[in-house]
C-alpha atoms as a PDB file:
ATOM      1  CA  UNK A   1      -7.217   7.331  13.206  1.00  0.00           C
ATOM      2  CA  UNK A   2      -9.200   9.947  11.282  1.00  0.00           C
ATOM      3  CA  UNK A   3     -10.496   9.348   7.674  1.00  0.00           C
ATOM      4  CA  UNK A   4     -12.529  11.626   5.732  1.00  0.00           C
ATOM      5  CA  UNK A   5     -13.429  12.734   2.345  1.00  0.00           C
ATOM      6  CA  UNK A   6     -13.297  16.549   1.003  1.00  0.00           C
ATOM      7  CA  UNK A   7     -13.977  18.356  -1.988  1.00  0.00           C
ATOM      8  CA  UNK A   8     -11.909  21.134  -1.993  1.00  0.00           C
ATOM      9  CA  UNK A   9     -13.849  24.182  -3.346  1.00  0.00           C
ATOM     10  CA  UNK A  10      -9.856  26.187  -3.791  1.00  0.00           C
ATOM     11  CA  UNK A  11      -6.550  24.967  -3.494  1.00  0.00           C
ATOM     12  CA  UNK A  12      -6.576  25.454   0.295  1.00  0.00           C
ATOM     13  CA  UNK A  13      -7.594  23.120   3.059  1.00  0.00           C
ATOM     14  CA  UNK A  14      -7.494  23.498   6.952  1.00  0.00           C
ATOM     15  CA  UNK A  15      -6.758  20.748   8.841  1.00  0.00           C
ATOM     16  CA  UNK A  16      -8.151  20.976  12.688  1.00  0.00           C
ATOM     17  CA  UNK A  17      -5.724  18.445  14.566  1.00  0.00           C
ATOM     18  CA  UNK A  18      -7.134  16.622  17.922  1.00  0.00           C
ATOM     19  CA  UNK A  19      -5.589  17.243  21.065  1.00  0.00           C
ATOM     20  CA  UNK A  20      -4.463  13.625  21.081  1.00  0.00           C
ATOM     21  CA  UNK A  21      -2.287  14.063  18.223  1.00  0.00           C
ATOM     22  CA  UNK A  22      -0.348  17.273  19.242  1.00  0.00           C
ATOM     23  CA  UNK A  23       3.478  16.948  19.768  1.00  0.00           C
ATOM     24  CA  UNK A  24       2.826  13.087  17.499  1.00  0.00           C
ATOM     25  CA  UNK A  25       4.355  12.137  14.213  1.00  0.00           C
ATOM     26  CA  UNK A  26       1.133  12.414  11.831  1.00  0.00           C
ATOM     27  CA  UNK A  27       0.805  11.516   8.422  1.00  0.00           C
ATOM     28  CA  UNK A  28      -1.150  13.296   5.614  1.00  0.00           C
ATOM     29  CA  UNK A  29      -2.208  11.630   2.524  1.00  0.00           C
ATOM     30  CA  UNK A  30      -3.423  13.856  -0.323  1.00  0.00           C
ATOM     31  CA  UNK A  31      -4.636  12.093  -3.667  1.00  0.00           C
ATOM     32  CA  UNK A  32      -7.707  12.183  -6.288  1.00  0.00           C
ATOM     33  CA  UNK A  33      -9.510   9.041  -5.491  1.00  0.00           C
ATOM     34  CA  UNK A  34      -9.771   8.372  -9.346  1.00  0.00           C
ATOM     35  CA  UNK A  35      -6.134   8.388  -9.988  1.00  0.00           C
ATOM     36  CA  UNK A  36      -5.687   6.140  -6.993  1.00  0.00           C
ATOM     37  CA  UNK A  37      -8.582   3.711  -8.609  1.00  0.00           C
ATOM     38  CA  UNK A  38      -6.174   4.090 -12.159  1.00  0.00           C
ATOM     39  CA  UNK A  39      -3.213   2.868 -10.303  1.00  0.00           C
ATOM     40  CA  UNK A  40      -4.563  -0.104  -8.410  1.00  0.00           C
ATOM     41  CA  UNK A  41      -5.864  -1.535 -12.180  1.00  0.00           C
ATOM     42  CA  UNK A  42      -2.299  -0.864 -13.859  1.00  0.00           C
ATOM     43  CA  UNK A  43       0.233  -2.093 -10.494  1.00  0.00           C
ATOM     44  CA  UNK A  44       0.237  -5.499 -11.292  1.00  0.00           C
ATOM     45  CA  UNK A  45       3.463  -6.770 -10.023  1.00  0.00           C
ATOM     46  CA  UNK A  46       5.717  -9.435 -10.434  1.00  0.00           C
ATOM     47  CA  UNK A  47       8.732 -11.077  -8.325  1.00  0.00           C
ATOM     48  CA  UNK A  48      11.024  -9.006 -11.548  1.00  0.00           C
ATOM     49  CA  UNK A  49       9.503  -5.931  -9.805  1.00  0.00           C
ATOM     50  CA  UNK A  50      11.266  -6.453  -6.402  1.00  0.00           C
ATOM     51  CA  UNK A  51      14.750  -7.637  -7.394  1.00  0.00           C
ATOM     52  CA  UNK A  52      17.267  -5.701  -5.665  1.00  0.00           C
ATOM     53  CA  UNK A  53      14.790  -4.924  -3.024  1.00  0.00           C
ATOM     54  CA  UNK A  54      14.787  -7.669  -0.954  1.00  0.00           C
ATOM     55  CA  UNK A  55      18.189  -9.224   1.025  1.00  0.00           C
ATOM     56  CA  UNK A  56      19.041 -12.875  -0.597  1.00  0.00           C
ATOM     57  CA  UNK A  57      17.724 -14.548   2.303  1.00  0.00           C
ATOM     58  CA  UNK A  58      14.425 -12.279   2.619  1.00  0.00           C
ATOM     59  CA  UNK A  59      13.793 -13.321  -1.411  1.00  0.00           C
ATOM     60  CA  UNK A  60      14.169 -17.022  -0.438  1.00  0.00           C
ATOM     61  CA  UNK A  61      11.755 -16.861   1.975  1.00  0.00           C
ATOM     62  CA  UNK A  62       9.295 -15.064  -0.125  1.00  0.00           C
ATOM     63  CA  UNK A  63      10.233 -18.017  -2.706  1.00  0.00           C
ATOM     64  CA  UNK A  64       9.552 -20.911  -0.491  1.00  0.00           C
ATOM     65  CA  UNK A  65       6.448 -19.517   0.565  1.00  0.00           C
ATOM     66  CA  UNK A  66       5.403 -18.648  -2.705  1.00  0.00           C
ATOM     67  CA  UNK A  67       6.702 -22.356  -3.858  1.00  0.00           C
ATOM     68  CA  UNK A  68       4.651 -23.829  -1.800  1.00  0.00           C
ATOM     69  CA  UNK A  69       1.506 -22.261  -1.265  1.00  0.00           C
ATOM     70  CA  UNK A  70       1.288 -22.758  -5.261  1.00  0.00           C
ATOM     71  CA  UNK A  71       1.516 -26.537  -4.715  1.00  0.00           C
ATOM     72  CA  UNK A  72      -1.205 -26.727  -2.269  1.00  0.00           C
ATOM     73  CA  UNK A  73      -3.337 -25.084  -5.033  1.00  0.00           C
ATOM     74  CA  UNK A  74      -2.588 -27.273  -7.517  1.00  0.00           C
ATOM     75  CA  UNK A  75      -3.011 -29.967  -5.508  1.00  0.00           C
ATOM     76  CA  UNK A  76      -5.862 -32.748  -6.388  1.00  0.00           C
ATOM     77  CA  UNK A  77      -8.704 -32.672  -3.859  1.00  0.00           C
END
């Protein structure tokens, strides 16, 4: 994996791809690093945010786990 941070000077960037990565599936990311800082303070979510997402029995899962790891925190040490 390659990571890196530019600051574009025009709305044009070359990308030099390593000869590992020819004939792969690659994925490119583009994003302002302050709007991704904006969204990670305003995506708080809540089990409401994945209904319909999930099958029934992935959702009960999720519940039971959820169940119970918040009774071993409110457990009395």
């Amino acid at each position: 994996m390659i990571k890196t941070i530019v600051t574009p000077q025009n709305n044009s960037i070359c990308l030099a791809i390593p000869n590992r990565y020819i004939g792969k599936e690659i994925e490119v990311l583009l994003y302002a690093k302050d709007e991704l800082i904006s969204e990670e303070v305003s995506s708080k979510k809540t089990m409401a945010d994945f209904t319909g997402i999930l099958s029934d029995s992935d959702y009960l899962s999720l519940k039971n786990n959820t169940d119970q790891a918040r009774q071993e925190w409110n457990r009395d040490i």
